[in-house]
N, C-alpha and C. Protein backbone atom coordinates (compact mmCIF):
# COMPACT_ATOMS: atom_id res chain seq x y z
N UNK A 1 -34.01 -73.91 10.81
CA UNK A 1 -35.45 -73.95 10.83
C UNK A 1 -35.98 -72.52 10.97
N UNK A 2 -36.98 -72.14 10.10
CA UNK A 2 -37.95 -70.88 10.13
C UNK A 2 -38.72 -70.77 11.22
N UNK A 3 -38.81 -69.65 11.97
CA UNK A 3 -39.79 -69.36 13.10
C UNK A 3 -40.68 -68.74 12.41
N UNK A 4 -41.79 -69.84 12.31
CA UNK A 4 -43.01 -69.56 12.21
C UNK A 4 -43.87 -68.31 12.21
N UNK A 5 -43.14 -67.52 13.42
CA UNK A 5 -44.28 -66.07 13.97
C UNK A 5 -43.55 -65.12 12.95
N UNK A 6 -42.59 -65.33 12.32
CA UNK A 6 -42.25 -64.43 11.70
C UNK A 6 -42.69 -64.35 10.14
N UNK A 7 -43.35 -65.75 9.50
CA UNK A 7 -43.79 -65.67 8.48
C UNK A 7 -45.05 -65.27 8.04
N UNK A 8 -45.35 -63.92 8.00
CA UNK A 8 -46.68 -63.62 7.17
C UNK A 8 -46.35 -62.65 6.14
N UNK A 9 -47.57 -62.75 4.94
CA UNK A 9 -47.21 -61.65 3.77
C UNK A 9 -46.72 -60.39 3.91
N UNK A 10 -46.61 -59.83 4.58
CA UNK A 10 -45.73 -58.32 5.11
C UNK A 10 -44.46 -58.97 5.27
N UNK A 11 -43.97 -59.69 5.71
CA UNK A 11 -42.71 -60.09 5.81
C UNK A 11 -42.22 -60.51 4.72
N UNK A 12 -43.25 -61.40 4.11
CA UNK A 12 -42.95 -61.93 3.11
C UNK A 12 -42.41 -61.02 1.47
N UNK A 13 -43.46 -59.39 1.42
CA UNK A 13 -43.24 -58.59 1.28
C UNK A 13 -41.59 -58.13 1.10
N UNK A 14 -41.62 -57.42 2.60
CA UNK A 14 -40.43 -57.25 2.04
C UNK A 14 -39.22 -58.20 1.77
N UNK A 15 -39.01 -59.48 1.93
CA UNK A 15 -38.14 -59.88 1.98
C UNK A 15 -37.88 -60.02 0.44
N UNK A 16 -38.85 -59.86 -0.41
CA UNK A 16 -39.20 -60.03 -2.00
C UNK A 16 -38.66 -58.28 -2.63
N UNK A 17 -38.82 -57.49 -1.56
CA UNK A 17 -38.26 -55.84 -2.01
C UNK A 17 -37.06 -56.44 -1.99
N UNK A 18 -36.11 -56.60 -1.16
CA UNK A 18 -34.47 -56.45 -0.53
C UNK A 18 -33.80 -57.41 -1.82
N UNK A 19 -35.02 -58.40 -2.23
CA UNK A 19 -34.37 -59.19 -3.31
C UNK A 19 -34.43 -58.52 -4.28
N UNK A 20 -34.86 -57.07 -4.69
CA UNK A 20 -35.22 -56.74 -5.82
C UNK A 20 -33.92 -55.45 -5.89
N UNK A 21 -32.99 -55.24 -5.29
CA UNK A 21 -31.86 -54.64 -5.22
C UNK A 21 -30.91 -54.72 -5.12
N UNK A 22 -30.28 -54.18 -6.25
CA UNK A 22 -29.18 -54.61 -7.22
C UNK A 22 -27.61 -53.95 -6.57
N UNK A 23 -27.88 -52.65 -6.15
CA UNK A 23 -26.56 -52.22 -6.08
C UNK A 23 -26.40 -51.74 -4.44
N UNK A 24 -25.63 -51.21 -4.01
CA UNK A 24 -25.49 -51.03 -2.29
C UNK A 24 -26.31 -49.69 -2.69
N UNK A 25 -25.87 -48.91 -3.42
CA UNK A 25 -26.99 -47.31 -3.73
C UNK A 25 -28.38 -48.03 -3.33
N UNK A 26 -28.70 -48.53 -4.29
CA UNK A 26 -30.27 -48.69 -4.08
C UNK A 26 -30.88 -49.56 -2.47
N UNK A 27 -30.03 -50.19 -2.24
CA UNK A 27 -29.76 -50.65 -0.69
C UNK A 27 -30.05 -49.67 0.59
N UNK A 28 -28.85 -48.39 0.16
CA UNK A 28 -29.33 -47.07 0.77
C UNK A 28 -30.39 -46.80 0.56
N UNK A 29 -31.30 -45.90 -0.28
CA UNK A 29 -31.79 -45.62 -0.93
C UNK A 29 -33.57 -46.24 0.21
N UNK A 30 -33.81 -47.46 -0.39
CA UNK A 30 -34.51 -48.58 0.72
C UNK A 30 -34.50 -48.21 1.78
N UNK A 31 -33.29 -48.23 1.96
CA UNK A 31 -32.86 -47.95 3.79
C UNK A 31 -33.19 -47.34 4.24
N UNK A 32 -32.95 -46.15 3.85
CA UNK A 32 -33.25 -44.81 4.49
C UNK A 32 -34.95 -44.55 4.38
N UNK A 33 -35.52 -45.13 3.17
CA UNK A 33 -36.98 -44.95 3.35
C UNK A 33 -37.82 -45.75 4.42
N UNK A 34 -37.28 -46.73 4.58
CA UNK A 34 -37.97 -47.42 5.78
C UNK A 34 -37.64 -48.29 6.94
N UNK A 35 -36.24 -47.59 7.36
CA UNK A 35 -35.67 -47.86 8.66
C UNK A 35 -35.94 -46.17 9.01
N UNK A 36 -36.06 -46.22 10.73
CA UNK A 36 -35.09 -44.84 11.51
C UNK A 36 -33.90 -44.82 10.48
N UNK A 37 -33.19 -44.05 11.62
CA UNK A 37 -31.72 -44.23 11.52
C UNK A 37 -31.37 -45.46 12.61
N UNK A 38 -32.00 -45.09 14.17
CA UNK A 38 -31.28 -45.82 14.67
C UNK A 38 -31.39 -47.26 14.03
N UNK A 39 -32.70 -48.08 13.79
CA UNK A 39 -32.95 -49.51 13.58
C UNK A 39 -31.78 -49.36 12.53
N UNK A 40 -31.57 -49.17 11.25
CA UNK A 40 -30.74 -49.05 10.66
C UNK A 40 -29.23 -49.43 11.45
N UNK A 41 -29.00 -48.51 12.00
CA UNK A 41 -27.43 -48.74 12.62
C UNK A 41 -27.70 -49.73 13.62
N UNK A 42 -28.81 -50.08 14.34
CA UNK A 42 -28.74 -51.59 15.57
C UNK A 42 -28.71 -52.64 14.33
N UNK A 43 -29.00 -52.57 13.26
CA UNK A 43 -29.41 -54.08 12.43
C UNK A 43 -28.02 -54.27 11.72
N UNK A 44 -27.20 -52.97 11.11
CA UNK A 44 -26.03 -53.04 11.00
C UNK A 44 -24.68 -53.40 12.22
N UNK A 45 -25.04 -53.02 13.27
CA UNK A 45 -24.41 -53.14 14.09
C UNK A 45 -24.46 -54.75 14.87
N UNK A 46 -25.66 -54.95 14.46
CA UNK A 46 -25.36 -56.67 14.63
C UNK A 46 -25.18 -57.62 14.25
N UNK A 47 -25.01 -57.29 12.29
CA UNK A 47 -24.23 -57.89 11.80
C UNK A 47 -22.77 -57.78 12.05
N UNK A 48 -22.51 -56.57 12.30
CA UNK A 48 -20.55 -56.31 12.57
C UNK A 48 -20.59 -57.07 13.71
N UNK A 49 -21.39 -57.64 14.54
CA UNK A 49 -21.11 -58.35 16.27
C UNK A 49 -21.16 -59.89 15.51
N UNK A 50 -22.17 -60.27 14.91
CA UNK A 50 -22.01 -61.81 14.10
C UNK A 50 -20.92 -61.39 13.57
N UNK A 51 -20.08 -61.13 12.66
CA UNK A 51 -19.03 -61.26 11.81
C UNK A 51 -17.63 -61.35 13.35
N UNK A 52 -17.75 -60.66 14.23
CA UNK A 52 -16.57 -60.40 14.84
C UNK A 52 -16.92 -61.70 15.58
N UNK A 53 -18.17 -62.09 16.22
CA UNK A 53 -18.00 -63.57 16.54
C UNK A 53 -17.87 -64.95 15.70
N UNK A 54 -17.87 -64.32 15.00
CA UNK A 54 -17.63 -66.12 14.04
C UNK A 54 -15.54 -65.47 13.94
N UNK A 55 -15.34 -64.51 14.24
CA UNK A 55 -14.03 -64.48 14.11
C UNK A 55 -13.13 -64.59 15.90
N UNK A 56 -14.47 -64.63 16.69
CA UNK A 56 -13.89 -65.60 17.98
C UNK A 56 -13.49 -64.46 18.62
N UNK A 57 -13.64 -63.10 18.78
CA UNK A 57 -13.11 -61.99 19.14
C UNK A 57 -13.78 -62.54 20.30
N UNK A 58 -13.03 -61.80 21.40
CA UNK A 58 -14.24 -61.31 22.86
C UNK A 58 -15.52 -60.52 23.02
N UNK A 59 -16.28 -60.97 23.74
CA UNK A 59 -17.20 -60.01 23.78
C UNK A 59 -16.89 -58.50 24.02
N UNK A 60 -15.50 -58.48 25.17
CA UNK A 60 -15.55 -57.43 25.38
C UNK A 60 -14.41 -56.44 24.34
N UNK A 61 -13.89 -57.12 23.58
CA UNK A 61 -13.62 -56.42 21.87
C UNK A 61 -14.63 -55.44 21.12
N UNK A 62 -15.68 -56.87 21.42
CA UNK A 62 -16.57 -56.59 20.31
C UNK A 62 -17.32 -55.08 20.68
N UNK A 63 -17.26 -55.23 22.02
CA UNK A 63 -18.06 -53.85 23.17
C UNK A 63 -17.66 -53.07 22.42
N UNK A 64 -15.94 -53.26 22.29
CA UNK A 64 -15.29 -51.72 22.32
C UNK A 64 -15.42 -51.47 20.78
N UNK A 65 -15.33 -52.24 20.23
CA UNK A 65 -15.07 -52.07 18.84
C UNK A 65 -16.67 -51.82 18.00
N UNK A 66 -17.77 -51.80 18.59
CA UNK A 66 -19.08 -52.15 17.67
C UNK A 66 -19.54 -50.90 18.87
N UNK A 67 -19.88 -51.03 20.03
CA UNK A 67 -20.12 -50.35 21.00
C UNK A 67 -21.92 -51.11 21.60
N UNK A 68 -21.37 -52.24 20.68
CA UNK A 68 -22.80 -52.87 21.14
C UNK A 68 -23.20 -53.34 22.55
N UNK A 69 -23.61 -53.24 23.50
CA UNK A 69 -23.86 -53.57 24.95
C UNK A 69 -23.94 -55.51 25.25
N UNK A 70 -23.13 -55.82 26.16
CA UNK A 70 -23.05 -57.49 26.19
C UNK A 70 -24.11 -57.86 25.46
N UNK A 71 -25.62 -57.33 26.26
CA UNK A 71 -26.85 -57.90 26.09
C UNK A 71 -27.15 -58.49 24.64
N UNK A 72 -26.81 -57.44 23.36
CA UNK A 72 -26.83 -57.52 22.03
C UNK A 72 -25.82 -58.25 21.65
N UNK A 73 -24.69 -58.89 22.15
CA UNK A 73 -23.76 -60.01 21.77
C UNK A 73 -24.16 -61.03 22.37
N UNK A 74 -24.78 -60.96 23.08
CA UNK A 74 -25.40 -62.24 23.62
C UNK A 74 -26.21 -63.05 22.61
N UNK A 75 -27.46 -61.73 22.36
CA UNK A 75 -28.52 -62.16 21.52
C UNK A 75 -28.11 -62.65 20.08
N UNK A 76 -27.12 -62.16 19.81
CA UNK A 76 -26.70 -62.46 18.24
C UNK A 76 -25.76 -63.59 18.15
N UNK A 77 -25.35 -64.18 19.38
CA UNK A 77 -24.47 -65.18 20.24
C UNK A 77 -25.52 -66.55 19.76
N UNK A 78 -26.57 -66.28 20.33
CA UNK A 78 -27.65 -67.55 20.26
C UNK A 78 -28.00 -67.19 19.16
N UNK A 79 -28.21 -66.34 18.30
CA UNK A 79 -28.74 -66.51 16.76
C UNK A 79 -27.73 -67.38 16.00
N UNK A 80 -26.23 -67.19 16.32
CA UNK A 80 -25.21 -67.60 15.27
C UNK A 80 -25.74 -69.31 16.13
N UNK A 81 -25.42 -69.30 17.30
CA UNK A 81 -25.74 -70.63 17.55
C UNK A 81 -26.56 -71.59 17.71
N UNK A 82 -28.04 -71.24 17.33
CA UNK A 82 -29.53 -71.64 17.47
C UNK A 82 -29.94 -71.11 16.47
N UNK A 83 -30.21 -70.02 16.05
CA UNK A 83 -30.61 -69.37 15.30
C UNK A 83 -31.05 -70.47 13.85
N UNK A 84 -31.45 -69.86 12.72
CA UNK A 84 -32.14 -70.02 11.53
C UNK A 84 -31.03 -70.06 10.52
N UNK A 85 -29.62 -70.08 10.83
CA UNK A 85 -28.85 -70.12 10.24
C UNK A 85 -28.81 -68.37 9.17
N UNK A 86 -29.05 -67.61 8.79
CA UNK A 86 -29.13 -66.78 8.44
C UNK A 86 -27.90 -65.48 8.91
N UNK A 87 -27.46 -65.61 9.77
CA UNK A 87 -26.19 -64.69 9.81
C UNK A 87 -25.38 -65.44 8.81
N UNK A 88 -25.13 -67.03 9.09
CA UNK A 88 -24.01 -67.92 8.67
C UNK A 88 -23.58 -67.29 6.95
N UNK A 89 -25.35 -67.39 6.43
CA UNK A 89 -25.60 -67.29 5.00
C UNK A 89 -24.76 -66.53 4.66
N UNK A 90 -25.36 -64.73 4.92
CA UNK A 90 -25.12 -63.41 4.39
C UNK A 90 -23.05 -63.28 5.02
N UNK A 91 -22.98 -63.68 6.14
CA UNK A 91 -21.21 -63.66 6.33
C UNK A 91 -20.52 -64.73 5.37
N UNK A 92 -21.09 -65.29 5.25
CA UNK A 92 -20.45 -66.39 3.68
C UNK A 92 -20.18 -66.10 2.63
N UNK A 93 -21.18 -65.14 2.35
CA UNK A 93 -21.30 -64.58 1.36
C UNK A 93 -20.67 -63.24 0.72
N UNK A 94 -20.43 -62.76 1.78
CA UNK A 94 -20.03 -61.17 2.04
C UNK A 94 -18.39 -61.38 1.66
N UNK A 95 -17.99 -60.68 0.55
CA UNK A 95 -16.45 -60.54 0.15
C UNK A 95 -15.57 -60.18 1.26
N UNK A 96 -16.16 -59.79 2.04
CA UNK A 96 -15.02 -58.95 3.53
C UNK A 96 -14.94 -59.74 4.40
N UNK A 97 -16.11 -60.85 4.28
CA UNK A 97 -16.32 -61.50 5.77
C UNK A 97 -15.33 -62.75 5.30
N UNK A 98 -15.61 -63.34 4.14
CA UNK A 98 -14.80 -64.56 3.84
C UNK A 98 -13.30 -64.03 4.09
N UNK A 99 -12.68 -62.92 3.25
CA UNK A 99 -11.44 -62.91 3.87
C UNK A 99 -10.88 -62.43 5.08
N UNK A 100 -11.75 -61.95 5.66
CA UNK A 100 -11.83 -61.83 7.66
C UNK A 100 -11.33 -63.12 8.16
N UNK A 101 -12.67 -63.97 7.75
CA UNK A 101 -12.60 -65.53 7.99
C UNK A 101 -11.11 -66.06 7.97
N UNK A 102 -10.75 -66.00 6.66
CA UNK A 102 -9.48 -66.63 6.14
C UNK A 102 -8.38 -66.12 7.16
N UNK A 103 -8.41 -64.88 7.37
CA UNK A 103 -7.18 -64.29 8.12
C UNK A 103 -6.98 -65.19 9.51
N UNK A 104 -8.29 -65.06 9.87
CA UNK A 104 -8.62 -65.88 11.70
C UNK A 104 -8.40 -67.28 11.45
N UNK A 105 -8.22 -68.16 10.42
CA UNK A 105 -8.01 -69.47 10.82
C UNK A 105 -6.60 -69.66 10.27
N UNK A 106 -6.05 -68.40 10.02
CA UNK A 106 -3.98 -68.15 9.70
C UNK A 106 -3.26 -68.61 10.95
């Protein structure tokens, strides 16, 4: 289910840019024009914390390995598990994550 507060035309906006890019270049490219750096590396960095939890790692793996603070495995903890389904999507999808996946249920 969609949370509501998050749907207005600015959002809507960009979510219609990100669809309009084709290659990881132009991905960069985006990126860098309208993230920091840091948001950039926290939004990346919590996808690498969803991917390492759907692969059942520890939190405190994930610490060492992402350097993300509990607090932010927590939060991305209840997204994979409450959430809008939307990590599930993009790690499904992702060529690295499916065979991550595959390895962890060996």
């Amino acid at each position: 289910m969609l949370d509501e507060r998050i749907m207005n035309e600015q959002i809507n906006e960009l979510a219609k840019a990100m669809l309009l890019l084709d290659t990881p270049e132009e991905a960069y490219r985006f990126f860098e024009d309208i993230f920091t750096i840091k948001e950039l590396q926290a939004v990346a960095q919590r996808l690498a914390v969803a991917r390492l939890l759907r692969q059942k790692v520890t939190y405190q793996d994930i610490a060492d390995q992402t350097g993300a603070s509990t607090a932010t495995i927590s939060r991305v903890n209840r997204s994979l598990t409450y959430g809008a389904g939307g990590y599930q999507l993009v790690l499904g999808r992702l060529p690295e994550a499916e065979s991550a996946d595959r390895e962890s249920d060996k």
